[in-house]
N, C-alpha and C. Protein backbone atom coordinates (compact mmCIF):
# COMPACT_ATOMS: atom_id res chain seq x y z
N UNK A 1 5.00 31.08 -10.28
CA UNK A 1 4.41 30.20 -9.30
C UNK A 1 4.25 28.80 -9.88
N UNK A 2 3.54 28.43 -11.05
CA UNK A 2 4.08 27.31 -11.62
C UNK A 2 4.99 26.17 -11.93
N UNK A 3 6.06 27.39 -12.07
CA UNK A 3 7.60 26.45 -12.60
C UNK A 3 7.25 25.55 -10.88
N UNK A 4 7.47 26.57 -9.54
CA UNK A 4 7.53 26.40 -8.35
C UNK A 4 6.75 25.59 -7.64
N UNK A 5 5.38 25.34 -8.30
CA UNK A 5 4.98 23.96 -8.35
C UNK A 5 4.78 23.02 -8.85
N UNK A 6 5.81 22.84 -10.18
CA UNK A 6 5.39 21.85 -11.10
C UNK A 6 6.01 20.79 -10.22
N UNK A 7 6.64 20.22 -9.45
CA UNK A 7 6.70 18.78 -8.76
C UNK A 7 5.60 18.34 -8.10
N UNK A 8 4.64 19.54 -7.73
CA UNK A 8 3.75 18.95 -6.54
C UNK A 8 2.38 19.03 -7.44
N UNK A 9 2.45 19.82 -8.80
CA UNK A 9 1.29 19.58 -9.58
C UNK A 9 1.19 18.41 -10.14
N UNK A 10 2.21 17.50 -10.79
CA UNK A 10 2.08 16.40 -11.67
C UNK A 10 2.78 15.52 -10.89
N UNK A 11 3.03 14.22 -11.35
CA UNK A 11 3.22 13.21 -10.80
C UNK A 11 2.18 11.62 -10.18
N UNK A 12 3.04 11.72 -9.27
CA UNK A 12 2.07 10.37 -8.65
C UNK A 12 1.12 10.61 -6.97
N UNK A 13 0.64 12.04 -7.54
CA UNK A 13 -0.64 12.73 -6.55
C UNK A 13 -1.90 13.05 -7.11
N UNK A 14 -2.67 12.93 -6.62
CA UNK A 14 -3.93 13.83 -6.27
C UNK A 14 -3.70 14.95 -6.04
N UNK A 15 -4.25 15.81 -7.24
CA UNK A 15 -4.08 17.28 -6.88
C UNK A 15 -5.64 18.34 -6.91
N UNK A 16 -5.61 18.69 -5.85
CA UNK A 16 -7.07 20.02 -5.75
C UNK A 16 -6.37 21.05 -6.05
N UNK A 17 -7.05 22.35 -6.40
CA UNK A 17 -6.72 23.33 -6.62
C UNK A 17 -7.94 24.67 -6.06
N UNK A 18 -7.46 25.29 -5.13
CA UNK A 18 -8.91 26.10 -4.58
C UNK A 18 -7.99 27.39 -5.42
N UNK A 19 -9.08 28.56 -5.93
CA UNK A 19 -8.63 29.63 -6.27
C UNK A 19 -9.46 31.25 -5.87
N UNK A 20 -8.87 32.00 -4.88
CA UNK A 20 -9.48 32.59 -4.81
C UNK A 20 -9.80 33.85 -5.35
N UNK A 21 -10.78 34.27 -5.87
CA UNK A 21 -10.70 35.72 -6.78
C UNK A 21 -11.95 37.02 -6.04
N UNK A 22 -11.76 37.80 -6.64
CA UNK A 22 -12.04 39.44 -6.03
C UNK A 22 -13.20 39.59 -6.86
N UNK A 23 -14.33 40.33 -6.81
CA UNK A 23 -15.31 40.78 -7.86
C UNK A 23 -14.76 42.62 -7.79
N UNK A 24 -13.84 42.97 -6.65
CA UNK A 24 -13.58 44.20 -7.04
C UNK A 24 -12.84 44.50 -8.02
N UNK A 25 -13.03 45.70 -8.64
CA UNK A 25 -12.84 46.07 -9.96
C UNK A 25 -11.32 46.46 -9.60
N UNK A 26 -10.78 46.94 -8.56
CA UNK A 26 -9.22 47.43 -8.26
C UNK A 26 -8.57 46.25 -8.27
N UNK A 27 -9.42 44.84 -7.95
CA UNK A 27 -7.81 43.49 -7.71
C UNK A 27 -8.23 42.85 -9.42
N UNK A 28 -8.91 43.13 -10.45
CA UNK A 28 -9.25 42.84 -11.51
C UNK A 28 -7.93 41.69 -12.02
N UNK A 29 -6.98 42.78 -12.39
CA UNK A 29 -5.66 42.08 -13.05
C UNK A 29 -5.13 40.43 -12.23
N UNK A 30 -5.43 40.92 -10.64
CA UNK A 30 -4.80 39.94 -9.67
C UNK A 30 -5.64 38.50 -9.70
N UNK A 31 -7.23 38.76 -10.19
CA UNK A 31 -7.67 38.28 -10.19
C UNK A 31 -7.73 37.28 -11.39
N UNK A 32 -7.36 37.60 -12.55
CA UNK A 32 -7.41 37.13 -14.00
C UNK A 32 -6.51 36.34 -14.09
N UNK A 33 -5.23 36.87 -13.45
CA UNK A 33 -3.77 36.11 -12.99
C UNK A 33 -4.36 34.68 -12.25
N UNK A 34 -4.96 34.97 -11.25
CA UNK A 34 -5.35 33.47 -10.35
C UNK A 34 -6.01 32.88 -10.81
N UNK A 35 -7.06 32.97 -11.62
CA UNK A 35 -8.00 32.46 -12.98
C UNK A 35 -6.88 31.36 -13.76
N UNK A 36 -5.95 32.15 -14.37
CA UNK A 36 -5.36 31.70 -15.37
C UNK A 36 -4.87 30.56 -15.03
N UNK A 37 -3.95 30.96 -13.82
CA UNK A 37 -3.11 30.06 -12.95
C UNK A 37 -4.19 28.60 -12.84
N UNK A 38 -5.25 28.64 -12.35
CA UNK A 38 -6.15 27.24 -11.43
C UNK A 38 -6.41 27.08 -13.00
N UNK A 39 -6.65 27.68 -14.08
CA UNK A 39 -6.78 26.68 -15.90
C UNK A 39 -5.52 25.57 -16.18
N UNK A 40 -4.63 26.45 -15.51
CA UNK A 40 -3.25 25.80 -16.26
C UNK A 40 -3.04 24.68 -15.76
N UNK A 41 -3.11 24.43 -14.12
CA UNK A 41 -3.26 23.61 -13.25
C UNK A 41 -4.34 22.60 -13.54
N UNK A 42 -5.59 22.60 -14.05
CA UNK A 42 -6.65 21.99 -14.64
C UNK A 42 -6.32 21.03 -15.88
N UNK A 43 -5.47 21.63 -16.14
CA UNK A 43 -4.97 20.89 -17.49
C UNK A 43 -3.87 19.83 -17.37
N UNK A 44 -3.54 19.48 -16.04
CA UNK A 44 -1.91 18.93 -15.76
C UNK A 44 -3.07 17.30 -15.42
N UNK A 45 -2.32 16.41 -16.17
CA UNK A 45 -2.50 15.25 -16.05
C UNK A 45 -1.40 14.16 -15.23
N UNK A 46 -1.94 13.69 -14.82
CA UNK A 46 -1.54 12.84 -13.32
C UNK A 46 -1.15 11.46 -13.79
N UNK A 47 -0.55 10.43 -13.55
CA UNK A 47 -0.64 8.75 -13.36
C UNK A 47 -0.48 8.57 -12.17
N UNK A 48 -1.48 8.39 -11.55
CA UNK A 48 -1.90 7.79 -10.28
C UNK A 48 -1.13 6.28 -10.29
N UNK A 49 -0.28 5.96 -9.22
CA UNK A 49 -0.11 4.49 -9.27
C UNK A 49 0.58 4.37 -8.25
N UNK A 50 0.43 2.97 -7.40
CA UNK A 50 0.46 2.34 -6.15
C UNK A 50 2.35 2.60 -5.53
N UNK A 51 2.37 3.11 -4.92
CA UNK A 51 3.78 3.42 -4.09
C UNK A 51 4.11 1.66 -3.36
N UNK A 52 4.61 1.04 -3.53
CA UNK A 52 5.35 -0.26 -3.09
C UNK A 52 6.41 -0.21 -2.49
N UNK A 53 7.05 -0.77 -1.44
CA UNK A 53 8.25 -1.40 -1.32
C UNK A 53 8.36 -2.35 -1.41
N UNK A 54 9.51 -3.00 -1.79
CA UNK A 54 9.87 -3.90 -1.71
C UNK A 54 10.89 -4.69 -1.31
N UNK A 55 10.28 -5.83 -0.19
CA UNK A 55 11.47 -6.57 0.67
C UNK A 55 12.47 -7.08 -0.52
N UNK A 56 13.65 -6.86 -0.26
CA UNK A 56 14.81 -7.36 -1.35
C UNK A 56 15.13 -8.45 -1.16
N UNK A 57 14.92 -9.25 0.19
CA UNK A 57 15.35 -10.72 0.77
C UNK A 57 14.22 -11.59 0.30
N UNK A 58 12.69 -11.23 0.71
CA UNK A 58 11.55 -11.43 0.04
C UNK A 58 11.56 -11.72 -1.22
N UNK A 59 11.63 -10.83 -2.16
CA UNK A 59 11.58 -10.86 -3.55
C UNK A 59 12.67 -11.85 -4.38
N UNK A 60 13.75 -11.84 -3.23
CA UNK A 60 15.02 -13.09 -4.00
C UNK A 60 14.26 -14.29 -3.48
N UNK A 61 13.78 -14.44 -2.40
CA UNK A 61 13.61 -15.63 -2.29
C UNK A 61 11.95 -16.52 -3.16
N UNK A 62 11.06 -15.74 -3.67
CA UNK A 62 10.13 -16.25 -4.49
C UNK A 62 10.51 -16.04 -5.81
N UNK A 63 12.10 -15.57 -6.16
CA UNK A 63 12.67 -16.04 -7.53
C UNK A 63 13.46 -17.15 -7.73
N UNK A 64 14.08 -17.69 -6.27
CA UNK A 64 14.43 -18.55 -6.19
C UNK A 64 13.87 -19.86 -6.22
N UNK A 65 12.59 -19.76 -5.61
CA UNK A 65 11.57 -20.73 -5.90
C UNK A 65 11.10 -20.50 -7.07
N UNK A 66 10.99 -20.16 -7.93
CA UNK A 66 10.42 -20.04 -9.27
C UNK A 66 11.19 -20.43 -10.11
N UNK A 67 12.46 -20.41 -9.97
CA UNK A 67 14.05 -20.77 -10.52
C UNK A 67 14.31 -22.10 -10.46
N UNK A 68 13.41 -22.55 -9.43
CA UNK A 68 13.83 -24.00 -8.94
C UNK A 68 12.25 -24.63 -9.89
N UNK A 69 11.58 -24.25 -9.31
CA UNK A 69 10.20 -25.19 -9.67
C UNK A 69 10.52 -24.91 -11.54
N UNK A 70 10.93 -23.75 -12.13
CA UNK A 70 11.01 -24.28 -13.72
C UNK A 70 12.22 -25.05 -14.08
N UNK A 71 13.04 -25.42 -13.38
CA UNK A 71 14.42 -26.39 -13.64
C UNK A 71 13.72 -27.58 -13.56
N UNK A 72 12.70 -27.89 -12.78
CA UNK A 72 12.23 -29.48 -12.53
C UNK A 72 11.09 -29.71 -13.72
């Protein structure tokens, strides 16, 4: 399950993790498994940072002015 979410665990998200577990003694194993799983997930570190586009006509044209104003 991991490998299967490692794109949507790390990256450039916010990630929650809800985990749900059993106090019955028969889902024990199933339960230790989902434990383990929401640790491993706990441990995955993120860089949060701003999604941009950028106009390409925009961006040439305030290099162009910048191109010009340091020639003078």
């Amino acid at each position: 399950m991991t490998t299967l979410l490692k794109d949507s665990l790390g990256g450039n998200c916010k990630t929650v993790m809800f985990a749900t577990i059993s106090p019955d003694p028969e889902n024990l194993e199933e339960s230790i498994s989902t434990a383990r799983f929401a640790q491993r997930c706990a441990q995955v570190e993120n860089e949060v940072k701003k999604n941009e586009k950028v106009d390409a006509d925009a961006y040439i044209k305030v290099l162009e002015k910048e191109n010009s104003e340091l020639k003078q």
